[in-house]
PDB file of N, CA and C in Angstrom:
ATOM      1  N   UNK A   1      -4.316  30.254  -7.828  1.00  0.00           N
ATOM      2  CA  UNK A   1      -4.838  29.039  -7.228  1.00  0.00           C
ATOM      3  C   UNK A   1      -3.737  27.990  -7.193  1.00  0.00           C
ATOM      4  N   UNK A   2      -3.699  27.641  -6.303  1.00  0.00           N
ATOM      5  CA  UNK A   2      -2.531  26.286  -5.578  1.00  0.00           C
ATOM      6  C   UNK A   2      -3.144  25.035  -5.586  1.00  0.00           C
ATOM      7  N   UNK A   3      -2.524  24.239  -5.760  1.00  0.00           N
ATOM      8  CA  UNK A   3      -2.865  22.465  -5.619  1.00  0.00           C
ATOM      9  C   UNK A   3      -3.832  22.134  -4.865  1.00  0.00           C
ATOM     10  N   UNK A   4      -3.359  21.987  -3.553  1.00  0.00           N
ATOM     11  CA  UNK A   4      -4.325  22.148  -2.399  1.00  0.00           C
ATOM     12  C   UNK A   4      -5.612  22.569  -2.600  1.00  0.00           C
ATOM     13  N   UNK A   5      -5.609  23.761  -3.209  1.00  0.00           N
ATOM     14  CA  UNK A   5      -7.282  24.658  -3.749  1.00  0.00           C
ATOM     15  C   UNK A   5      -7.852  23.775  -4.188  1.00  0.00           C
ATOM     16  N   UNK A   6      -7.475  22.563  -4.647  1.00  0.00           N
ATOM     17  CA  UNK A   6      -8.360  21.808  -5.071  1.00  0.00           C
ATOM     18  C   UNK A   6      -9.437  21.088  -4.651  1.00  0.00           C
ATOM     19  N   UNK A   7      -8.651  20.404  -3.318  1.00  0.00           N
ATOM     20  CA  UNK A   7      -9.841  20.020  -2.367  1.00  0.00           C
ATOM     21  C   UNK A   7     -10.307  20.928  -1.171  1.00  0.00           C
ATOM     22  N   UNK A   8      -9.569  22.205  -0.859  1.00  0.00           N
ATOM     23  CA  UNK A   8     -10.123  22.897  -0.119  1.00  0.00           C
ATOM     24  C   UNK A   8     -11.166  24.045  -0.643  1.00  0.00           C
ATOM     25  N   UNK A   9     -11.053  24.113  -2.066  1.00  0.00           N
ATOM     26  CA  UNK A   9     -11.726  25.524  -2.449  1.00  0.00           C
ATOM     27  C   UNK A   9     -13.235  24.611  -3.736  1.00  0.00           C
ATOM     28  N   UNK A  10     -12.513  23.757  -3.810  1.00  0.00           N
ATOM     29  CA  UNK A  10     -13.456  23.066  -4.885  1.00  0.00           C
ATOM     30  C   UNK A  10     -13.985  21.602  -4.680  1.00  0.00           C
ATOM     31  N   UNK A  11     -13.418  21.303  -3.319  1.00  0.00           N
ATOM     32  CA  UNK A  11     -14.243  19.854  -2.686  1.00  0.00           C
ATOM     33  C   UNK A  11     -13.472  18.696  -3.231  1.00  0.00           C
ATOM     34  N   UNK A  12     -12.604  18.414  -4.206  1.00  0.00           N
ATOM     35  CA  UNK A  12     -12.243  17.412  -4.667  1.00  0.00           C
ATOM     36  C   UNK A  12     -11.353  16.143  -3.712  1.00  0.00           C
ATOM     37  N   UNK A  13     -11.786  15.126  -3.204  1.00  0.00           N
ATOM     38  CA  UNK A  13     -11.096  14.083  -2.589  1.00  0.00           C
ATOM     39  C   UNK A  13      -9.539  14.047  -2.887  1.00  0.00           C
ATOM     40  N   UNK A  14      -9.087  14.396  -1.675  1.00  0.00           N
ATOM     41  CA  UNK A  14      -7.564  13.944  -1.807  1.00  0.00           C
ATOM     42  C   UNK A  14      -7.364  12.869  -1.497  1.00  0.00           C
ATOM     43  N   UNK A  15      -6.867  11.996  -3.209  1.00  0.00           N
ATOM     44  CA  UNK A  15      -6.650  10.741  -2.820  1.00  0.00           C
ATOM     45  C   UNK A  15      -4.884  10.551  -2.512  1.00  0.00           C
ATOM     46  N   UNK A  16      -4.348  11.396  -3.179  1.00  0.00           N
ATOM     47  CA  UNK A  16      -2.567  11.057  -2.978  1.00  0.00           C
ATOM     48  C   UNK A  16      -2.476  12.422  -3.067  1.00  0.00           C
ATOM     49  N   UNK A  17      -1.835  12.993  -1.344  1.00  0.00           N
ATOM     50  CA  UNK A  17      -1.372  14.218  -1.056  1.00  0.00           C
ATOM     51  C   UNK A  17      -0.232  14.420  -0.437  1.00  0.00           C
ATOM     52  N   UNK A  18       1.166  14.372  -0.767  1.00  0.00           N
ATOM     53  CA  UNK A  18       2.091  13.690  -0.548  1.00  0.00           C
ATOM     54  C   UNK A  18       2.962  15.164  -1.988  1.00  0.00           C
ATOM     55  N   UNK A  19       2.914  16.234  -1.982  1.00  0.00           N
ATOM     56  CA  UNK A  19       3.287  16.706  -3.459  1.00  0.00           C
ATOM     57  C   UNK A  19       3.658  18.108  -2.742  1.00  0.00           C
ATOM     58  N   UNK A  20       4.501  19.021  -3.687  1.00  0.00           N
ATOM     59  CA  UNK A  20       5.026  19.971  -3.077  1.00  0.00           C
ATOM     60  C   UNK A  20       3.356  21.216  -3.921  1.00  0.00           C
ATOM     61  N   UNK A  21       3.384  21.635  -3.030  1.00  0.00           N
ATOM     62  CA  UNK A  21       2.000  22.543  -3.365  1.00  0.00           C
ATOM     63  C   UNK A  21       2.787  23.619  -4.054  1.00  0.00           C
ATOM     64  N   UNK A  22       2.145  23.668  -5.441  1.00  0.00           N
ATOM     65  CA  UNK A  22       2.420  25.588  -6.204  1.00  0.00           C
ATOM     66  C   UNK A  22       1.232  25.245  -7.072  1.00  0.00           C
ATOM     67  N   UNK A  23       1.752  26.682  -7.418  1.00  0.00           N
ATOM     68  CA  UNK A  23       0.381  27.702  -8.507  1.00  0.00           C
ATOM     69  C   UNK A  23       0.283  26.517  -9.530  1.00  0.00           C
ATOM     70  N   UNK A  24      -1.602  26.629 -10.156  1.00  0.00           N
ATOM     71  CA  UNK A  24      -1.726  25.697 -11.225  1.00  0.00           C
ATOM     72  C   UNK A  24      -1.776  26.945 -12.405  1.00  0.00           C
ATOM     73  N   UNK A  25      -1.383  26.321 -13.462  1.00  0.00           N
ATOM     74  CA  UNK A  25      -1.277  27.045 -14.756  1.00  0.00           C
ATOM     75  C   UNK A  25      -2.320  26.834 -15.418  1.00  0.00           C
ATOM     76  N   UNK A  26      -3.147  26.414 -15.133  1.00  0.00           N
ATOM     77  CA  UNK A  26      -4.355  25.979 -16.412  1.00  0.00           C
ATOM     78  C   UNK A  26      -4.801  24.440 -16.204  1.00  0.00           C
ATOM     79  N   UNK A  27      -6.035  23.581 -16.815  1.00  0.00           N
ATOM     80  CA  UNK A  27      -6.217  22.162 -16.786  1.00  0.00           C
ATOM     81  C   UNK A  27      -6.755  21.646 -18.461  1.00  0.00           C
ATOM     82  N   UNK A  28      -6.580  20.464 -18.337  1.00  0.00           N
ATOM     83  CA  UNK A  28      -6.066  20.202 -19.382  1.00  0.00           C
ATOM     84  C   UNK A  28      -7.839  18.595 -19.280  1.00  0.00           C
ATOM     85  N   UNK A  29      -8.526  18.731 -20.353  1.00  0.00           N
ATOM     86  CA  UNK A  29      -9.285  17.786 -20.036  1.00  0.00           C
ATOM     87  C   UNK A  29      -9.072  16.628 -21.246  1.00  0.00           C
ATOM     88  N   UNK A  30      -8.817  15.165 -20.711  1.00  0.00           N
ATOM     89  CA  UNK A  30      -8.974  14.252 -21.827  1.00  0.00           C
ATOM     90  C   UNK A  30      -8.690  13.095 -21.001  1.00  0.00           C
ATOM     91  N   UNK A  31      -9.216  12.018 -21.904  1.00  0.00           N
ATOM     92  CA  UNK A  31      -9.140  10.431 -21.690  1.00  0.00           C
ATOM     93  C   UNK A  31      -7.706   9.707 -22.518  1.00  0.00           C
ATOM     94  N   UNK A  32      -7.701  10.303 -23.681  1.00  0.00           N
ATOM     95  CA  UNK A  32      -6.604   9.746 -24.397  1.00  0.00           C
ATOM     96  C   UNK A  32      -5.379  10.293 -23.984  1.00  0.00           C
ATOM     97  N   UNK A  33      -4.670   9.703 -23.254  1.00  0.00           N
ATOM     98  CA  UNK A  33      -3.117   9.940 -23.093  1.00  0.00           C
ATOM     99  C   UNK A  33      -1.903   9.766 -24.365  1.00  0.00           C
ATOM    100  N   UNK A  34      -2.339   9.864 -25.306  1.00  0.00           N
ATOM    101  CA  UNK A  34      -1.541  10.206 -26.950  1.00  0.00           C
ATOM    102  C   UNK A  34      -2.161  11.684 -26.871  1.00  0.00           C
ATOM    103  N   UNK A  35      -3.333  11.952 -26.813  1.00  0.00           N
ATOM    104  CA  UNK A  35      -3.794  13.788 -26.739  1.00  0.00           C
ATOM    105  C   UNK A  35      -3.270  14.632 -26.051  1.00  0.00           C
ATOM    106  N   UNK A  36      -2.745  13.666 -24.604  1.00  0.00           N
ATOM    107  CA  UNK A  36      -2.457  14.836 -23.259  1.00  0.00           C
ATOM    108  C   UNK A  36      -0.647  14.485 -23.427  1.00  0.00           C
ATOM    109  N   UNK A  37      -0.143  13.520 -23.624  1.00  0.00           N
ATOM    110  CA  UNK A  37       0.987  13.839 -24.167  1.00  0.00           C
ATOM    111  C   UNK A  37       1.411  15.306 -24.903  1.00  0.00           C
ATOM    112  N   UNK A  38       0.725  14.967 -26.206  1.00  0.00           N
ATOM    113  CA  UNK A  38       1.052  15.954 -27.276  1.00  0.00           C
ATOM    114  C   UNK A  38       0.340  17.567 -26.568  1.00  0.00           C
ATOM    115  N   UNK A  39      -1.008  17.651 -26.291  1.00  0.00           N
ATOM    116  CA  UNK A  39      -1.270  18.878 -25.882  1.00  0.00           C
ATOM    117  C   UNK A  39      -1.069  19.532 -24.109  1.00  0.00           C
ATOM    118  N   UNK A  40      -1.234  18.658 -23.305  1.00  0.00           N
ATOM    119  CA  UNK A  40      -0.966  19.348 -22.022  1.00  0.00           C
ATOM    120  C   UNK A  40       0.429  19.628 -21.691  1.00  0.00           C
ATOM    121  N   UNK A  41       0.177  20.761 -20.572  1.00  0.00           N
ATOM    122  CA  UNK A  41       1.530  21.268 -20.349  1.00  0.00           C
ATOM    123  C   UNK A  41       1.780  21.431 -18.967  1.00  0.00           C
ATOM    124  N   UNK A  42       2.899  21.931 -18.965  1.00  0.00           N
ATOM    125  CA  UNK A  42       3.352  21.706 -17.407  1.00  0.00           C
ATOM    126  C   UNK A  42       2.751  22.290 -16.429  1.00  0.00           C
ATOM    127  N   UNK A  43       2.318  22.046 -14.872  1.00  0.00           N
ATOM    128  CA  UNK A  43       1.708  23.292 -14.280  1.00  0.00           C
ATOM    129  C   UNK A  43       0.032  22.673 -14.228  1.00  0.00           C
ATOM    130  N   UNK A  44      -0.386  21.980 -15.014  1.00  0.00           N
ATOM    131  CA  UNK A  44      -1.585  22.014 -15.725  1.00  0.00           C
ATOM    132  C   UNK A  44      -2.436  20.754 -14.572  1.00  0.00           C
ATOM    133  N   UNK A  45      -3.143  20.575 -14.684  1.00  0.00           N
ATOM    134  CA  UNK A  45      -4.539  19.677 -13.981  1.00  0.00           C
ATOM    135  C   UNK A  45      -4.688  19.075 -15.142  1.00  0.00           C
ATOM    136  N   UNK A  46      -4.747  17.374 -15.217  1.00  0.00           N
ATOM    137  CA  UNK A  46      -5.104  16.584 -16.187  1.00  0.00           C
ATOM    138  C   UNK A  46      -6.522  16.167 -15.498  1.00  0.00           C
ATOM    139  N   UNK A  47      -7.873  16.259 -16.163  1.00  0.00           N
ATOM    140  CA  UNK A  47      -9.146  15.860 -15.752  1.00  0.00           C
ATOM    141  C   UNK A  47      -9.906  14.954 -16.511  1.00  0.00           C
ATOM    142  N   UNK A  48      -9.543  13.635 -15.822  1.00  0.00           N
ATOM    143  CA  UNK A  48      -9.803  12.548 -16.594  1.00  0.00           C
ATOM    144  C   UNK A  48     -10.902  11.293 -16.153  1.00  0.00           C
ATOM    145  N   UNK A  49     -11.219  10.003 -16.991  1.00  0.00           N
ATOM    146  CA  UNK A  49     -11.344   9.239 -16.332  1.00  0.00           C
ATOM    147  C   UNK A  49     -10.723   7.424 -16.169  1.00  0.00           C
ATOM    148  N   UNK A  50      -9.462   8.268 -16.697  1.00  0.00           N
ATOM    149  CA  UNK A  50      -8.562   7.071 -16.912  1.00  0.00           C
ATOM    150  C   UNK A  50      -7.555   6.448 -15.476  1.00  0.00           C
ATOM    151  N   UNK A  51      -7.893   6.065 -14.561  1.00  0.00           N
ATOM    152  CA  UNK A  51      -7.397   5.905 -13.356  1.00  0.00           C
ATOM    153  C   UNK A  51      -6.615   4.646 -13.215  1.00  0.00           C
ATOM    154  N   UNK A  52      -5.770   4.222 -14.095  1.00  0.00           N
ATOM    155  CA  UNK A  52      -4.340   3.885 -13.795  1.00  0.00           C
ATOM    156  C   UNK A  52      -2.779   4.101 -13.846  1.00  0.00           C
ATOM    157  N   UNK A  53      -1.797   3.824 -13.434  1.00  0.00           N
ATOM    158  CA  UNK A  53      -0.648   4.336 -13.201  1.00  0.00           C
ATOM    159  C   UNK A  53      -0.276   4.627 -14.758  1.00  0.00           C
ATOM    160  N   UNK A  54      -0.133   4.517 -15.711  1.00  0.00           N
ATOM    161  CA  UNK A  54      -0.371   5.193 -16.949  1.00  0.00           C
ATOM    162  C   UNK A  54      -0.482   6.390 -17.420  1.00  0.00           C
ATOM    163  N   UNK A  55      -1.650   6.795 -16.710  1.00  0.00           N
ATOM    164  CA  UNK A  55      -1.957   8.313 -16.423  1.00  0.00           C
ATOM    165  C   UNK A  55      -0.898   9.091 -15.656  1.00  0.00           C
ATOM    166  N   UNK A  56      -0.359   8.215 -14.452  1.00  0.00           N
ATOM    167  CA  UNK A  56       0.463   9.036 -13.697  1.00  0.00           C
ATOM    168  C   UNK A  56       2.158   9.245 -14.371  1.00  0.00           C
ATOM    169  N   UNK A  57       2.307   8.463 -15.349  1.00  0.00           N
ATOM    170  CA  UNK A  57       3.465   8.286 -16.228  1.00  0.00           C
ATOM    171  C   UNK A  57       3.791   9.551 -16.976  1.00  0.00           C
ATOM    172  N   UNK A  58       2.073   9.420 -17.576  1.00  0.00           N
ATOM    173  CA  UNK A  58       2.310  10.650 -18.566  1.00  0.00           C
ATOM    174  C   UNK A  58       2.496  12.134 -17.778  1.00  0.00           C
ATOM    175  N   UNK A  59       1.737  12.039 -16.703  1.00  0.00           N
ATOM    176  CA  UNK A  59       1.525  13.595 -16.285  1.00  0.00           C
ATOM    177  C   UNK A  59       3.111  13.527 -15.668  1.00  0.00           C
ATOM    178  N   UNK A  60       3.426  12.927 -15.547  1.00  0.00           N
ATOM    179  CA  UNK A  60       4.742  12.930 -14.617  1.00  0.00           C
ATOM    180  C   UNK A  60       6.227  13.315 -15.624  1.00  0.00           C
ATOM    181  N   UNK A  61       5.781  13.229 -17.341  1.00  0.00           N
ATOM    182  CA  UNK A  61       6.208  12.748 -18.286  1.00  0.00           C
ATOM    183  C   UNK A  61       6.385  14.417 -18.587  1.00  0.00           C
ATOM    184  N   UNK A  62       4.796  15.180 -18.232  1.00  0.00           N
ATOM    185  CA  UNK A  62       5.107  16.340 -18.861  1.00  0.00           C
ATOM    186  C   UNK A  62       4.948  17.242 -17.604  1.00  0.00           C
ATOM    187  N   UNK A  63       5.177  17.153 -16.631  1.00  0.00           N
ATOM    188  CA  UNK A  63       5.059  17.350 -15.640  1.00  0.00           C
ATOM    189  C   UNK A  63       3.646  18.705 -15.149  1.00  0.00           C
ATOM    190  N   UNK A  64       2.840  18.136 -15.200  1.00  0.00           N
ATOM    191  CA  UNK A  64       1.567  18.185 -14.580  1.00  0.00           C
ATOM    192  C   UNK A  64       1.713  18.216 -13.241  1.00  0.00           C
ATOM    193  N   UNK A  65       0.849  18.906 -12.323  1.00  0.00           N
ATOM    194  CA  UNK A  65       0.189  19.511 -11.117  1.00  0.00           C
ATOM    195  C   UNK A  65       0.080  18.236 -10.481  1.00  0.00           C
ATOM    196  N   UNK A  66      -0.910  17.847 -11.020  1.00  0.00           N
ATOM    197  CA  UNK A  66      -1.857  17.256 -10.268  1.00  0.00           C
ATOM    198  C   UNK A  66      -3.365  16.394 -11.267  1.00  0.00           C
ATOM    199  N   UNK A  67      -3.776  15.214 -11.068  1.00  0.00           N
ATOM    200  CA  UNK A  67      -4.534  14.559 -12.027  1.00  0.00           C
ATOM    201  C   UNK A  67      -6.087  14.448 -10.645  1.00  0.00           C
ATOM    202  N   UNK A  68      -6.913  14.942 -11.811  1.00  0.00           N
ATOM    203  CA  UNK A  68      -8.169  14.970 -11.249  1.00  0.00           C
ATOM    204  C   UNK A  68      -9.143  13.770 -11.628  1.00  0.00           C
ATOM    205  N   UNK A  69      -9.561  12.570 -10.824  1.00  0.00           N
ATOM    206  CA  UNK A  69     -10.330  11.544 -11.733  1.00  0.00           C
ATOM    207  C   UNK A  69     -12.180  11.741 -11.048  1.00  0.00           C
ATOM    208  N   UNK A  70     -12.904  11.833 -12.564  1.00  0.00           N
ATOM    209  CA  UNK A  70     -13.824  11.931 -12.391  1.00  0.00           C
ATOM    210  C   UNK A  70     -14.792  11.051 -12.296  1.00  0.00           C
ATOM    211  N   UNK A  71     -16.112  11.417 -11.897  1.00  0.00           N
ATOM    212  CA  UNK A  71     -17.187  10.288 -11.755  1.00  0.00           C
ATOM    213  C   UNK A  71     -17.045   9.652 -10.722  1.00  0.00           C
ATOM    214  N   UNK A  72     -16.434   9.475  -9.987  1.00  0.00           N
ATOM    215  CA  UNK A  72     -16.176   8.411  -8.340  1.00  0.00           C
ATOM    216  C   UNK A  72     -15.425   7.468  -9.279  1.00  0.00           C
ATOM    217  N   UNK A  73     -14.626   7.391  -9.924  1.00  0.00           N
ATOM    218  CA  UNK A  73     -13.897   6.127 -10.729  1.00  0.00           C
ATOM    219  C   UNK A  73     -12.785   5.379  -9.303  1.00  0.00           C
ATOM    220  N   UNK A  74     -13.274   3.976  -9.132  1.00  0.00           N
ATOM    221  CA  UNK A  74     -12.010   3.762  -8.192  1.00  0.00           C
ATOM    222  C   UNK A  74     -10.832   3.947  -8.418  1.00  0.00           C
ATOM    223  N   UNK A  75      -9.792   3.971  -7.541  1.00  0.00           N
ATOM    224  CA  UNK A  75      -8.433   4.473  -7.389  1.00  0.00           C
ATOM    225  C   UNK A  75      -7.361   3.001  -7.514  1.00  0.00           C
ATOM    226  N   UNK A  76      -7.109   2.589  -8.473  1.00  0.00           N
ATOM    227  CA  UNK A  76      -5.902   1.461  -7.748  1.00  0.00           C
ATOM    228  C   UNK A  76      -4.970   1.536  -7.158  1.00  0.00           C
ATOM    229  N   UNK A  77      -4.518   0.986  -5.861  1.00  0.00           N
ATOM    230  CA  UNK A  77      -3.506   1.291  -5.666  1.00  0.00           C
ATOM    231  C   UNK A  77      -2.309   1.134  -5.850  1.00  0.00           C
ATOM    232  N   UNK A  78      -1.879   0.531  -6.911  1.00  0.00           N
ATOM    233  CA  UNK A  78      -0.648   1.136  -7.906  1.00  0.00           C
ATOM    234  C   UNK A  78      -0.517   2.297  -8.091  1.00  0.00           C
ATOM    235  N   UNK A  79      -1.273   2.868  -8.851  1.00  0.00           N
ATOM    236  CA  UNK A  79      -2.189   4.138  -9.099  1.00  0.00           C
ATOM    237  C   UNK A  79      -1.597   5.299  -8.258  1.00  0.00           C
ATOM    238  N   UNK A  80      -1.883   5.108  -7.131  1.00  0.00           N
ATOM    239  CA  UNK A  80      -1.877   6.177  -5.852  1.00  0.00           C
ATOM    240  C   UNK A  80      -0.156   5.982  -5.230  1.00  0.00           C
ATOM    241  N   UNK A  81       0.430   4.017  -5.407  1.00  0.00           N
ATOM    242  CA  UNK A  81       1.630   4.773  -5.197  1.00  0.00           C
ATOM    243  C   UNK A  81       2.797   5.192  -6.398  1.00  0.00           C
ATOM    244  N   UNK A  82       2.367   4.802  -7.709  1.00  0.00           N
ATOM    245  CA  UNK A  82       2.920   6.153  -8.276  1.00  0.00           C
ATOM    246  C   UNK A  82       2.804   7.691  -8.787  1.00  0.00           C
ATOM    247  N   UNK A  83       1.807   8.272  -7.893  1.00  0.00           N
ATOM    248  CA  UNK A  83       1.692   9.115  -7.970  1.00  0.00           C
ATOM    249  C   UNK A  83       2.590   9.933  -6.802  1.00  0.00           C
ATOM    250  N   UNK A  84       2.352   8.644  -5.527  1.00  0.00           N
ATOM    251  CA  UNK A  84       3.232   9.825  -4.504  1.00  0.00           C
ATOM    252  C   UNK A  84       4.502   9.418  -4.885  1.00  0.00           C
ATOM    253  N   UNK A  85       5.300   8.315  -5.393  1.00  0.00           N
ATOM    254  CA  UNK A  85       6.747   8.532  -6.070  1.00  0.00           C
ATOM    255  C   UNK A  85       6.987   9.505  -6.643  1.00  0.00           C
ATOM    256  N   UNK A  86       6.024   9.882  -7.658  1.00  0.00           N
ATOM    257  CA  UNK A  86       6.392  11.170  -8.456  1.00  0.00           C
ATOM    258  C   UNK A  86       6.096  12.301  -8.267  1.00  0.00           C
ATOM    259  N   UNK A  87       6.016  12.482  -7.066  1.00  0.00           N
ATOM    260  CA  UNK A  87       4.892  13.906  -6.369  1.00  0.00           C
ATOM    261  C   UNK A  87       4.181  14.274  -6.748  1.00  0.00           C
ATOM    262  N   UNK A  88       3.028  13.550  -7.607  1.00  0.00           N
ATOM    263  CA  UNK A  88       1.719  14.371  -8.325  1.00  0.00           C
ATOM    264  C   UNK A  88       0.391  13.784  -7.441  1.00  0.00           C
ATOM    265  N   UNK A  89      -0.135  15.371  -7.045  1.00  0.00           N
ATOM    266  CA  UNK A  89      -1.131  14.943  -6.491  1.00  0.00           C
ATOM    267  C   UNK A  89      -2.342  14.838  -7.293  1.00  0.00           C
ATOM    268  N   UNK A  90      -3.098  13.962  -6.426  1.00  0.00           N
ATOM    269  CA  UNK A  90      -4.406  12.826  -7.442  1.00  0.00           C
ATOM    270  C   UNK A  90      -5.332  13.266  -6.274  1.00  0.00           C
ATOM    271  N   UNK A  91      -6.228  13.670  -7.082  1.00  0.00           N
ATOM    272  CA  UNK A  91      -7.452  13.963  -6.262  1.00  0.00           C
ATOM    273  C   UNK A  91      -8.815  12.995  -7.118  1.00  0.00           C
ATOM    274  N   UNK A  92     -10.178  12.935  -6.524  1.00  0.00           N
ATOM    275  CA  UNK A  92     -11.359  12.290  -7.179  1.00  0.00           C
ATOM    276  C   UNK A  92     -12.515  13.124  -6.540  1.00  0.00           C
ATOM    277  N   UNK A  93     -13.429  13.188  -7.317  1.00  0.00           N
ATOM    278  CA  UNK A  93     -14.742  13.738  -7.503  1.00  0.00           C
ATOM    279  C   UNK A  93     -15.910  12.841  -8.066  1.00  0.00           C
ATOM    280  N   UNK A  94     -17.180  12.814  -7.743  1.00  0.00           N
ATOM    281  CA  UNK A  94     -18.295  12.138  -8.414  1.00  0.00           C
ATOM    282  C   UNK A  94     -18.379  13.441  -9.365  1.00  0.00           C
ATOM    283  N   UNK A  95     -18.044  14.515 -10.230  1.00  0.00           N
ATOM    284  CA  UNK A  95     -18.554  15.220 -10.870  1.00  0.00           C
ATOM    285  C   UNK A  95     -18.090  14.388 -12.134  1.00  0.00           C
ATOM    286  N   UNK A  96     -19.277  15.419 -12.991  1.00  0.00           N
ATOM    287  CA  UNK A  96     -18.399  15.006 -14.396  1.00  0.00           C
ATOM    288  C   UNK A  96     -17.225  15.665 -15.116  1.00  0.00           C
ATOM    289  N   UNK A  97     -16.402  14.857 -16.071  1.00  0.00           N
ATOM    290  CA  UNK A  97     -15.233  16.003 -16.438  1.00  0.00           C
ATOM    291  C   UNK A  97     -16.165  17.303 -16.827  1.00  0.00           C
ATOM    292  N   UNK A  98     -16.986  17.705 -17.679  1.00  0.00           N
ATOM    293  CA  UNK A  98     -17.756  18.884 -18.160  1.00  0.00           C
ATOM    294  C   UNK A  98     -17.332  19.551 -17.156  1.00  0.00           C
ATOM    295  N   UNK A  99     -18.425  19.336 -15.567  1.00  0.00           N
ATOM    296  CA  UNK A  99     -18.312  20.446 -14.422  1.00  0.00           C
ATOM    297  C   UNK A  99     -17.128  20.967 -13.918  1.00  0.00           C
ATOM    298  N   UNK A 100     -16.409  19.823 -13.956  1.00  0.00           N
ATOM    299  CA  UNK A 100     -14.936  19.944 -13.187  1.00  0.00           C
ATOM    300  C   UNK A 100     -14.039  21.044 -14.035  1.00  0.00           C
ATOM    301  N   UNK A 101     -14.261  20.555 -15.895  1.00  0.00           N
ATOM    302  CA  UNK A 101     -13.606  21.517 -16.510  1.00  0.00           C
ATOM    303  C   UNK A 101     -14.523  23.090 -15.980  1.00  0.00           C
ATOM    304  N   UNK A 102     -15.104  23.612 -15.995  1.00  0.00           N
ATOM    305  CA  UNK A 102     -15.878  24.654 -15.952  1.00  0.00           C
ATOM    306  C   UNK A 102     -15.389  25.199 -14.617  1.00  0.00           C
ATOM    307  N   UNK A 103     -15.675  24.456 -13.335  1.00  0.00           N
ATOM    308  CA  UNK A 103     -15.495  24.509 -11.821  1.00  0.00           C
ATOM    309  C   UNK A 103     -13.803  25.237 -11.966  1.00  0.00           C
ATOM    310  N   UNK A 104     -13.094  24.163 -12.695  1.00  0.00           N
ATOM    311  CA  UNK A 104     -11.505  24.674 -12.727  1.00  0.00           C
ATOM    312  C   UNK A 104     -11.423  26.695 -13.300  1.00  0.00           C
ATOM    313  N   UNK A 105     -12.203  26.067 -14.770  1.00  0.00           N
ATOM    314  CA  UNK A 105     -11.841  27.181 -15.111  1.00  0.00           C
ATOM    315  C   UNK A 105     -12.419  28.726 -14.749  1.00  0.00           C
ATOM    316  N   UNK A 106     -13.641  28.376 -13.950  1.00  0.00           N
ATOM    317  CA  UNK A 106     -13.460  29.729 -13.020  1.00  0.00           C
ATOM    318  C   UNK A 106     -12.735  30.068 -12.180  1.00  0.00           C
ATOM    319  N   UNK A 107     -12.467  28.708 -10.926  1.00  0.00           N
ATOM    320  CA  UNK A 107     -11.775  29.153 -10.093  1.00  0.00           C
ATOM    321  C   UNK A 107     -10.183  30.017 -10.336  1.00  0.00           C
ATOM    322  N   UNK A 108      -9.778  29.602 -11.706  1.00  0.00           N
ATOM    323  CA  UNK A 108      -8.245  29.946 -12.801  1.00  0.00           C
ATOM    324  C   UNK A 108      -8.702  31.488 -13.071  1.00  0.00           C
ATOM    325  N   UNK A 109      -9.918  31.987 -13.452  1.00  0.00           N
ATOM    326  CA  UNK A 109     -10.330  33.298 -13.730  1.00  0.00           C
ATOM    327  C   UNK A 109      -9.414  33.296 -15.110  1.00  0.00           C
ATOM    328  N   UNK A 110      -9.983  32.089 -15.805  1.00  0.00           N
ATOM    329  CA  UNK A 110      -9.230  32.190 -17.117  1.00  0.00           C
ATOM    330  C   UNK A 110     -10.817  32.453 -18.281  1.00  0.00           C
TER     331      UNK A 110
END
């Protein structure tokens, strides 16, 4: 499964699509960015509902896929343009993280 799969295979709003598309390695679910620092990894889907450029620091920090924000959380746009500076694509969903984690991890066949 590829980046893209995200909003084409699993519905998720492309909010910043602007990123070089490859394979995702796994997703990574949390709010605290001291957690996703220390535990996520590269490759990975951060599924959160922390939607400011912050978020895009860290994933960019450990170089992450792509950040998924849940619940319909608005987008700032700071937000969206550092994500396309750093080529990480940001997608949004009204789901909750729960579904989204679950939704991911079938589509991963992990």
């Amino acid at each position: 499964m590829n980046i893209r799969d995200l909003s084409a295979r699993l519905g998720f709003e492309a909010v910043q699509d602007a990123f070089e598309d490859r394979p995702l390695a796994g997703g990574y679910t949390s709010d605290l960015l001291s957690d996703v620092m220390a535990k996520a990894e590269k490759d990975q889907v951060l599924i959160t509902i922390q939607a400011h450029k912050n978020t895009v620091a860290v994933a960019s920090l450990i170089g992450l896929a792509a950040i998924v924000l849940c619940n319909q959380r608005p987008v700032p746009q700071d937000m969206v343009d550092s994500a396309r500076e750093e080529g990480i694509a940001l997608f949004r969903t009204d789901m909750t993280q729960f579904k989204v984690s679950g939704l991911l991890y079938q589509a991963l066949g992990q």
